[in-house]
Protein backbone atom coordinates (compact mmCIF):
# COMPACT_ATOMS: atom_id res chain seq x y z
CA UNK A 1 9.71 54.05 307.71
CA UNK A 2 13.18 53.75 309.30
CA UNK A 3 14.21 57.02 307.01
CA UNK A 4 11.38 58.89 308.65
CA UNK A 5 12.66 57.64 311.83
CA UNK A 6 16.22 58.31 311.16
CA UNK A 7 15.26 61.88 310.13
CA UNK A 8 13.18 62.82 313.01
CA UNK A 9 15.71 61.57 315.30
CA UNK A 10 18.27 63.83 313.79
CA UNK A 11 15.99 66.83 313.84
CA UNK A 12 15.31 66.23 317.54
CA UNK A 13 19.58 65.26 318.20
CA UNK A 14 19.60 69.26 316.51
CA UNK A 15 17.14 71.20 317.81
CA UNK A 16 17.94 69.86 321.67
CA UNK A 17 19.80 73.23 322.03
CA UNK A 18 16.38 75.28 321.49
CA UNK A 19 16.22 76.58 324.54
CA UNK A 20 19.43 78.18 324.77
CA UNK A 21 19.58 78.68 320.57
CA UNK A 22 17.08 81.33 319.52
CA UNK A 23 18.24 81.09 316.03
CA UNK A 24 18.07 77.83 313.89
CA UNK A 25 20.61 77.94 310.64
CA UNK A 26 19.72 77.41 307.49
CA UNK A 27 21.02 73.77 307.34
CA UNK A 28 18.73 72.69 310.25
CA UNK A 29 15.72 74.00 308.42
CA UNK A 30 17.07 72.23 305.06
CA UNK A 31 17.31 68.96 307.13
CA UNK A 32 13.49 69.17 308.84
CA UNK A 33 11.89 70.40 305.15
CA UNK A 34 13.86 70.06 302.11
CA UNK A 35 15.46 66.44 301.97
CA UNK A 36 12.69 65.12 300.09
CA UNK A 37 13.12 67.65 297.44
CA UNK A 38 16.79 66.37 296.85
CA UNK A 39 16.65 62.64 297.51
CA UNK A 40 17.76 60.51 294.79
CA UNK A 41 20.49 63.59 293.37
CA UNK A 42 23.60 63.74 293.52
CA UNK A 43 24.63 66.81 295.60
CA UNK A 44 28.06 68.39 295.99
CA UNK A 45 28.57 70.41 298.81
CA UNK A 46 30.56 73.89 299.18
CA UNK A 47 31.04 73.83 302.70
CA UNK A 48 34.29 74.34 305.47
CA UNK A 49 34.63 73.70 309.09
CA UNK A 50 31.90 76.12 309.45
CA UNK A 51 28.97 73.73 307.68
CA UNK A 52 27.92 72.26 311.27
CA UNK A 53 24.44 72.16 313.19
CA UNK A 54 24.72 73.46 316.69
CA UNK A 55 25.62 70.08 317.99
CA UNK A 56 28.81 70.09 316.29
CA UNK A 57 27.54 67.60 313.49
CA UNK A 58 29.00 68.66 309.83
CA UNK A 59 26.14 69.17 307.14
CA UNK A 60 28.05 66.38 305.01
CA UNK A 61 28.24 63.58 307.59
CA UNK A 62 24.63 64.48 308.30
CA UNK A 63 23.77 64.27 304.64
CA UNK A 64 25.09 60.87 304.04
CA UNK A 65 23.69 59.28 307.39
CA UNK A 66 20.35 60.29 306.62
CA UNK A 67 20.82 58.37 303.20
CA UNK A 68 21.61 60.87 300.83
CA UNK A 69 24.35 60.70 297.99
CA UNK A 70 27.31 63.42 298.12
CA UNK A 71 29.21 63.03 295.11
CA UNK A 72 31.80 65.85 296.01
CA UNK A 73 33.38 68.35 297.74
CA UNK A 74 34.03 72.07 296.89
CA UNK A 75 36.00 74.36 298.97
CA UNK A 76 36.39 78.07 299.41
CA UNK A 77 39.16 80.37 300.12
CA UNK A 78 41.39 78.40 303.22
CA UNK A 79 40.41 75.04 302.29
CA UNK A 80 37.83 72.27 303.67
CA UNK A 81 39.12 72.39 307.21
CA UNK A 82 40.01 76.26 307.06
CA UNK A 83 43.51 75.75 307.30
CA UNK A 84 45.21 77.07 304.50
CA UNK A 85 46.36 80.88 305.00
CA UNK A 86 44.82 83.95 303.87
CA UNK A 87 45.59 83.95 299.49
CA UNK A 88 47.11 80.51 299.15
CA UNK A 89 45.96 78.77 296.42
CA UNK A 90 44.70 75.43 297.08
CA UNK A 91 44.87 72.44 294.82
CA UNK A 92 42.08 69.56 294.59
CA UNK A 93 42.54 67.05 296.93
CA UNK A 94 41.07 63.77 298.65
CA UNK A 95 38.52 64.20 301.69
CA UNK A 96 40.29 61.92 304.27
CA UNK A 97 36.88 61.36 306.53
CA UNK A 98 34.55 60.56 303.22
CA UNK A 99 37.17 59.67 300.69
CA UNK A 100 35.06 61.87 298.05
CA UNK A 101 36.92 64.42 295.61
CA UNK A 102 37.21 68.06 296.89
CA UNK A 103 37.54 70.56 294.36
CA UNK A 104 39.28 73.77 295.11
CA UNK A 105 37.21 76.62 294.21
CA UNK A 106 40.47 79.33 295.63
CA UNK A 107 43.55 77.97 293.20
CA UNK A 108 43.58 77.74 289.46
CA UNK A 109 40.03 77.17 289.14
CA UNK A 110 37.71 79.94 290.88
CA UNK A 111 34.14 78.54 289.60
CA UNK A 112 33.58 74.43 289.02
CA UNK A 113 34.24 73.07 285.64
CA UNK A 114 32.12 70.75 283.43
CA UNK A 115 34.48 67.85 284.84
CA UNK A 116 33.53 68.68 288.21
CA UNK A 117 30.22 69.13 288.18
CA UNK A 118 29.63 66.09 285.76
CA UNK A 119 28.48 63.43 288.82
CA UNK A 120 26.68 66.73 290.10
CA UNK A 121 22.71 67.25 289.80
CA UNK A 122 22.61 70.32 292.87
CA UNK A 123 24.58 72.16 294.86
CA UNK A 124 24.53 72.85 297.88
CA UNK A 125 26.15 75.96 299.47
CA UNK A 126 26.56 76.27 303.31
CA UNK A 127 29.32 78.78 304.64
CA UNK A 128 29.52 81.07 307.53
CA UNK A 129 30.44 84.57 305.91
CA UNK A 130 31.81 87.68 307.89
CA UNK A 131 29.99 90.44 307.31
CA UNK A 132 32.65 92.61 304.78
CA UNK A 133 32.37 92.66 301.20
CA UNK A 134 35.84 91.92 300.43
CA UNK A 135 35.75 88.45 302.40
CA UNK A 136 35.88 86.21 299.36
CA UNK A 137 33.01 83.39 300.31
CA UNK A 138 30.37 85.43 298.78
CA UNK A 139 32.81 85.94 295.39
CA UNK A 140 32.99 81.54 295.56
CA UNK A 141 29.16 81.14 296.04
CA UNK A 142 28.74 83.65 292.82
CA UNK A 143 30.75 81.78 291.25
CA UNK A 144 29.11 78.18 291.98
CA UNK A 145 25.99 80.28 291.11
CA UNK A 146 27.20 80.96 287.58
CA UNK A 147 28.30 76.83 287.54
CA UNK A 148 24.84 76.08 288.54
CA UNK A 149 23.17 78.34 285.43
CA UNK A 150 25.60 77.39 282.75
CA UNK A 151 25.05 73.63 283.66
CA UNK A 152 21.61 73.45 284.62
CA UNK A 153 21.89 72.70 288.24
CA UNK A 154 20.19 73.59 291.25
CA UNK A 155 21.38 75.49 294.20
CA UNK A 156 20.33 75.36 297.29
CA UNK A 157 22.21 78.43 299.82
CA UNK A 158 21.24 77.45 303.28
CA UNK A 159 21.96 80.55 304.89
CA UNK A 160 23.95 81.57 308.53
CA UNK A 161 24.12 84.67 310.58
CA UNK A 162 25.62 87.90 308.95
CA UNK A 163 27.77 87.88 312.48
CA UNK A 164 28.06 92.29 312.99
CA UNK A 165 24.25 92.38 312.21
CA UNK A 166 22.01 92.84 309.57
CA UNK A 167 21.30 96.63 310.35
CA UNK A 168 24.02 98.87 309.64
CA UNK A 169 25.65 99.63 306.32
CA UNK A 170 28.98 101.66 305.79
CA UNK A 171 31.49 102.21 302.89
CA UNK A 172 31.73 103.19 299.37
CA UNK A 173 29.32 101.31 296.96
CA UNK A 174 31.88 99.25 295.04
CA UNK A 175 32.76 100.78 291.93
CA UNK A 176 32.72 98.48 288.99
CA UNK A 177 35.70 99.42 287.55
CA UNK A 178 37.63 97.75 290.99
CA UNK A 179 35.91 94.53 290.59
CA UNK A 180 37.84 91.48 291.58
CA UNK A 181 37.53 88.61 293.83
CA UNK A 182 37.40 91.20 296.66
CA UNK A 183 34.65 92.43 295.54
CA UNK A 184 32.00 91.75 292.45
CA UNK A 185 29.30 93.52 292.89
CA UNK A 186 27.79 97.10 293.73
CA UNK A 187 27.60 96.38 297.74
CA UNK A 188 29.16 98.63 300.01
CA UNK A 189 32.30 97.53 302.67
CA UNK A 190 29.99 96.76 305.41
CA UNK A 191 26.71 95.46 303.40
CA UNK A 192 24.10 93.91 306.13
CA UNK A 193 23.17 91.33 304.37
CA UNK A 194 22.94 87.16 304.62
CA UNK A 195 24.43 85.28 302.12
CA UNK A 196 21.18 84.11 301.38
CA UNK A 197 19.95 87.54 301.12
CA UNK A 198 23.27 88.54 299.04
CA UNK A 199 22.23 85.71 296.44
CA UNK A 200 18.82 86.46 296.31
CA UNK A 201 19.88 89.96 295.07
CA UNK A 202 22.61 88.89 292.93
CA UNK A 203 19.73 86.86 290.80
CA UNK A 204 17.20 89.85 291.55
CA UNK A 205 19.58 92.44 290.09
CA UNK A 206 20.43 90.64 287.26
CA UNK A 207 23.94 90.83 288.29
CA UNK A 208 25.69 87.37 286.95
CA UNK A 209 27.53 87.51 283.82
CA UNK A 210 25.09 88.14 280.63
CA UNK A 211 22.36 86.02 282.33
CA UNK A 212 20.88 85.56 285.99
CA UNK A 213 18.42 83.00 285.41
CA UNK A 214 19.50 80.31 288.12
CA UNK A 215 17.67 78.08 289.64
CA UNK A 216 18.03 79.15 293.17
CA UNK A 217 16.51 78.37 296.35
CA UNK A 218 17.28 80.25 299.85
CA UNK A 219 16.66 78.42 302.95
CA UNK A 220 16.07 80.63 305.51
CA UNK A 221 16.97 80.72 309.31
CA UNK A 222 14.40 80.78 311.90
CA UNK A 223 14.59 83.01 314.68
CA UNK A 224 17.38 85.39 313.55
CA UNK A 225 16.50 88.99 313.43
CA UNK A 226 18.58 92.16 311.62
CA UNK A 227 19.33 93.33 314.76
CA UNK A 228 20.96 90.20 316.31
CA UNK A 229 25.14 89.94 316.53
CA UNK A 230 25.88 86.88 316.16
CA UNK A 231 26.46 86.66 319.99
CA UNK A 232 22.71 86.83 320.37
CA UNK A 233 21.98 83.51 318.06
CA UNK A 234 23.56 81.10 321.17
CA UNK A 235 25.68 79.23 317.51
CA UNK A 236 28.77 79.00 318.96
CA UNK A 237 31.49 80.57 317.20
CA UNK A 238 33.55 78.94 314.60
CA UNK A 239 36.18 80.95 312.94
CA UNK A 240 35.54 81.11 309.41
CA UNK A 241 39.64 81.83 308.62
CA UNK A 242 42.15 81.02 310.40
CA UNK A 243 42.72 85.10 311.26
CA UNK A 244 38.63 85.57 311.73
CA UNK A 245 39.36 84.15 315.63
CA UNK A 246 36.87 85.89 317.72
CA UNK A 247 33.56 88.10 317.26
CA UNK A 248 35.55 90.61 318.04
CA UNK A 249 37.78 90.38 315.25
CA UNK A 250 35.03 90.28 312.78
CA UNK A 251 33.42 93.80 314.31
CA UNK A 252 36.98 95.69 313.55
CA UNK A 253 37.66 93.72 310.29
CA UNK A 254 35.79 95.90 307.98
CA UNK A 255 38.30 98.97 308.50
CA UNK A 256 41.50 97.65 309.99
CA UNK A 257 41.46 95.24 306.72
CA UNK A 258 42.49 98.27 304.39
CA UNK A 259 46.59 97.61 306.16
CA UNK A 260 46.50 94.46 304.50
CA UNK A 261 47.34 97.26 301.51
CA UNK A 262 49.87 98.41 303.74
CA UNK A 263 53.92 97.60 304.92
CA UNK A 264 51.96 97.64 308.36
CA UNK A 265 51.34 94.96 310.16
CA UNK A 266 47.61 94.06 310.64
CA UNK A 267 48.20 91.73 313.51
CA UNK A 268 48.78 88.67 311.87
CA UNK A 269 50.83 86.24 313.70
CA UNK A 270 49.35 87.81 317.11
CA UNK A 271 46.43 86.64 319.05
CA UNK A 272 44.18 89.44 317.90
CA UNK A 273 44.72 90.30 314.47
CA UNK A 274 43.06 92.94 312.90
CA UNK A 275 42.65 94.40 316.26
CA UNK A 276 46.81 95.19 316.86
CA UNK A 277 48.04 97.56 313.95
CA UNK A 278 51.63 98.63 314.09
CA UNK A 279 55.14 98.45 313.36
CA UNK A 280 58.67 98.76 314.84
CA UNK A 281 59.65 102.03 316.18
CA UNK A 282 56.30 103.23 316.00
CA UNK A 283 55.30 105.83 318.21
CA UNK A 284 52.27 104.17 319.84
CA UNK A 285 51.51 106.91 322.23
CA UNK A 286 51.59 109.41 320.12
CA UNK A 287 49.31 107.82 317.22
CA UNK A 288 46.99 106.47 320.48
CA UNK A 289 46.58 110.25 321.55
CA UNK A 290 45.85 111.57 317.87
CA UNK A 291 43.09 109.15 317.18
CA UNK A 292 41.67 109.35 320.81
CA UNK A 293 41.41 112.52 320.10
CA UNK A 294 39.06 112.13 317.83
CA UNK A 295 36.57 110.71 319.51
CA UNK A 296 35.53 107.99 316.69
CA UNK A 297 32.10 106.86 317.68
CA UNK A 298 32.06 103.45 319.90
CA UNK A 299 36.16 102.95 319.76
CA UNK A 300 39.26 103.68 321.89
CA UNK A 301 42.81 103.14 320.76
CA UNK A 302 45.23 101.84 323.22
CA UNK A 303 48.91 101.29 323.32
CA UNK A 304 50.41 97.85 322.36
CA UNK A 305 53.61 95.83 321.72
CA UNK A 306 53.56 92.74 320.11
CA UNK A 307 55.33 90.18 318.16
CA UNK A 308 54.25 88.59 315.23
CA UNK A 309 55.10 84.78 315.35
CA UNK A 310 54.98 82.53 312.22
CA UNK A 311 52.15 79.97 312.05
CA UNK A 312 51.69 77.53 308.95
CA UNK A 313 47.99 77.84 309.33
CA UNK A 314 47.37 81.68 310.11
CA UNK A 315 50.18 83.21 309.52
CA UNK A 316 53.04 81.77 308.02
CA UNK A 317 55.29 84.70 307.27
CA UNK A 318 53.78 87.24 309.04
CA UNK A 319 54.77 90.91 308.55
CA UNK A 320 57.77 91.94 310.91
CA UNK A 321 58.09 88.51 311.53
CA UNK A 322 59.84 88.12 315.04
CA UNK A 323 60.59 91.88 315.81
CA UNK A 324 58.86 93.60 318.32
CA UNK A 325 56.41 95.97 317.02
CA UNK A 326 54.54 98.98 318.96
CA UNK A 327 51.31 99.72 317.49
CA UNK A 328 47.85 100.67 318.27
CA UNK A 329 44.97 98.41 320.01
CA UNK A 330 41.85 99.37 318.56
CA UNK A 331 38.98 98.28 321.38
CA UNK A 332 35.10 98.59 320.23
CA UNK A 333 33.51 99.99 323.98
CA UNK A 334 29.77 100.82 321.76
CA UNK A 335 29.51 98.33 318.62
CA UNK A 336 26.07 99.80 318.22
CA UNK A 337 27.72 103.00 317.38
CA UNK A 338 30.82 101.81 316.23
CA UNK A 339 31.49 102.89 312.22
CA UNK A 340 34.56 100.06 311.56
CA UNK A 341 34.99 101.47 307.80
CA UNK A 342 35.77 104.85 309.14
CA UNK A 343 37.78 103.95 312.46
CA UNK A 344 39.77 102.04 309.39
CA UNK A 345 41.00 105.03 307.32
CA UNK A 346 40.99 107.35 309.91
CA UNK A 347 43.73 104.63 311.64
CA UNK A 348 45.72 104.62 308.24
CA UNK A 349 45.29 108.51 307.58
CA UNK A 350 47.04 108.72 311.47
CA UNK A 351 49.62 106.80 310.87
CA UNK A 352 50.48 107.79 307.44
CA UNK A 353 50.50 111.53 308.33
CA UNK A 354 53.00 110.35 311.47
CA UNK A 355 55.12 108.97 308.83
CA UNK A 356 54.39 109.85 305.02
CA UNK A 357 58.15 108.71 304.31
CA UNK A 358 57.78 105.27 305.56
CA UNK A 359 54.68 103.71 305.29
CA UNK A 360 53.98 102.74 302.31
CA UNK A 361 50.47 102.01 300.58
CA UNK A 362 49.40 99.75 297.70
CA UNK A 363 46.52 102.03 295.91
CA UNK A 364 45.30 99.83 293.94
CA UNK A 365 44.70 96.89 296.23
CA UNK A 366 43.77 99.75 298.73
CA UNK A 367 41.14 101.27 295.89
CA UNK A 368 40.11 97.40 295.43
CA UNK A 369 39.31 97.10 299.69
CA UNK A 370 37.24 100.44 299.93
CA UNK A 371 35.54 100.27 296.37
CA UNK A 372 36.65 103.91 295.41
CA UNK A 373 39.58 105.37 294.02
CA UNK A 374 39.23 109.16 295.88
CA UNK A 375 39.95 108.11 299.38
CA UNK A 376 43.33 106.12 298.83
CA UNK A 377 44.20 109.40 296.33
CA UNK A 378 43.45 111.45 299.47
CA UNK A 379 44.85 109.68 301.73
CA UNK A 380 47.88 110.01 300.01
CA UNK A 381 47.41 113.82 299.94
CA UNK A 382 47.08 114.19 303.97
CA UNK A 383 43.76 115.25 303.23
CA UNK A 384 41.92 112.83 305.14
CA UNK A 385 38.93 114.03 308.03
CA UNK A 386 36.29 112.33 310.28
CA UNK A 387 33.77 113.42 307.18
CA UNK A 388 35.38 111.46 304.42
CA UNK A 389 32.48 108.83 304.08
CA UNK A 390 30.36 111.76 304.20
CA UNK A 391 29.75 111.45 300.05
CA UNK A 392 29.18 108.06 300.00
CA UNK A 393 25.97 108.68 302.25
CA UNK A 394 23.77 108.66 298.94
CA UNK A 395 24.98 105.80 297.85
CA UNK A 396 24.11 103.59 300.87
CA UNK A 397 20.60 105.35 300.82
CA UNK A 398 20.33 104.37 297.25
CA UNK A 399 21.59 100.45 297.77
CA UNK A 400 19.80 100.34 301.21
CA UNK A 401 16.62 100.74 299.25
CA UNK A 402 17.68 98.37 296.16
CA UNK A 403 18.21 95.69 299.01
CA UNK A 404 14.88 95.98 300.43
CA UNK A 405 12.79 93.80 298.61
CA UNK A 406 15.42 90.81 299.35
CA UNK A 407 15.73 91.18 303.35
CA UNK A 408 14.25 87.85 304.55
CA UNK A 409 14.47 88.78 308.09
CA UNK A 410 12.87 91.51 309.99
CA UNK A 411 14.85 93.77 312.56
């Protein structure tokens, strides 16, 4: 009796945002419906600073009030708390608030290990993702889904907001010869999916390692629709890096990414990375005219300076570190119309054309981003033009209808 209390006060402490919180995440439909099915297991939890109801209340601390036993912690890409930078490798560690083990699934060790998942009967898996292929929680949850099927464990994905919609696709189709933790699967750049949708397709398609029989359930949001940015949902917004600050950051990321493959600063150590692109001695009006010029749907390119600054959390040796950089502001006026994959390259073809002798690209981490091997060879070639993704349009017919059958949510 005082569980059932206990659990219906927590589901009312939740939902007392309703009215201004159309959408209702994954983990506050787990709580209200699923508890049952996991009481008395042992769960461990892949979660960040991201796994919180609306009210601020982390899934785990929520989880072990209402009487259930977490046995451990597993951790994506920038840690528990999010504050490890972008690629550092993370070692296993003690949670200081619970005092249970957190394994680091972005180190040495990409997918748990027998040893960790031996005090483990189900997993639970409750990240906020952003949208782009090539950001690396949906690589860790494929990973834990793998665990799960070669232990015999349950998974449970309680899924969140994809944040730039639902709706609109763009990219190359990643080609499986570029697979790596950027990328592991045949989705495009910008793929419209949930990470509950994404798993449900993994499984679907048959896509995990020489088997794909996993015991999987997806616990779908209520009240989110295709359509919705993640604006719309009234979640507030938690950055799920520590360079993923803003909305706004996460609507450009999918093409201004590709100068992470780049000598060319992609903001970091600014207060809008991924949204400042430049270098020193740049010539910022003259790259701000060219692309203008072009009259990419939904975006307009402004002038900038900046100045990278080192931060241990987001940026701790940022490129041009301390020097004054001019560079290009790339502002989304239309996101309805806005293509970020193409307002990407055509930034990079700009400013590689401006200066072929200086910039200098990484291919194969560039191939790697976009999924194909053709555009970085062009781009190379000064053959780049607005109709470059123009090729790719079958493909994104061809996975848009592959994907149908595991949309949960309707536009």
């Amino acid at each position: 009796m005082k569980k059932t209390i206990l659990i219906l006060s927590f589901v009312v402490s939740i939902s007392s945002l309703a009215v201004a919180q159309p959408v209702r995440v994954g983990a506050e439909v787990f709580v209200e419906k699923n508890l049952d099915s996991v009481r008395g297991k042992k769960l461990g939890i892949v979660c960040n600073q991201t796994s919180v109801f609306p009210n601020g209340t982390h899934l785990v601390d929520s989880l072990r009030r209402l009487g259930l036993e977490v046995t451990a912690l597993f951790s994506p890409e920038h840690g528990i708390r999010g504050q490890a930078a972008a690629g550092v490798q993370i070692g296993n560690q003690i949670d200081s608030g619970t005092g249970l083990t957190v394994y680091s699934l972005y180190g040495k060790t990409l997918k748990p290990t027998a040893e960790m998942v031996r005090n483990v009967d189900v997993f639970i898996f409750d990240l906020q993702d952003a949208g782009s292929r090539f950001f690396t929680f949906s690589s860790t949850m494929a990973n834990v889904m793998e665990a799960a099927r070669d232990f015999g464990k349950k998974i449970y994905v309680l899924d969140r907001p994809n944040p730039i919609d639902g709706v609109d696709l763009e990219g190359p189709v990643l080609y499986m010869t570029l697979i790596s933790f950027f990328g592991l699967f045949p989705i495009p750049v910008r793929h419209g999916l949930t990470m509950g949708e994404l798993a449900n397709m993994i499984v679907g398609e048959g896509w995990l390692n020489y088997n794909s029989s996993v015991d999987l359930t997806v616990v779908p949001m209520e009240g989110w629709r295709r359509s919705m940015w993640y604006d719309s949902t009234g979640l507030p917004w938690i950055s799920p890096s520590p360079n993923m600050k803003t909305l706004a950051t996460a609507t450009v990321y999918p093409g201004t990414c590709f100068f992470e493959a780049t000598n060319i600063s992609e903001g970091r150590g600014t207060p809008k990375p991924f949204e400042y692109i430049g270098a020193p001695n740049l010539n910022s009006e003259k790259a701000v005219s060219l692309l203008n010029r072009l009259h990419l749907p939904g975006a307009r390119f402004s002038p900038v300076i900046f100045t990278p600054r080192a931060d241990s959390i987001a940026a701790p040796d940022p490129k041009f570190k301390d020097k004054q950089c001019r560079g290009v502001y790339v502002r989304v006026v239309d996101r309805k119309k806005y293509r970020p994959v193409l307002t990407g390259l055509m930034m990079l073809s700009i400013l590689h054309d401006l200066y072929p002798r200086k910039i200098q690209v990484l291919q194969g981490r560039l191939d790697r981003l976009t999924g194909d091997t053709n555009i970085g060879e062009r781009l190379m070639r000064g053959k780049v033009e607005k109709e470059i993704l123009e090729p790719f349009k079958s493909q994104l017919d061809e996975f848009k209808e592959r994907r149908a059958k595991y949309l949960l949510y309707k536009e």
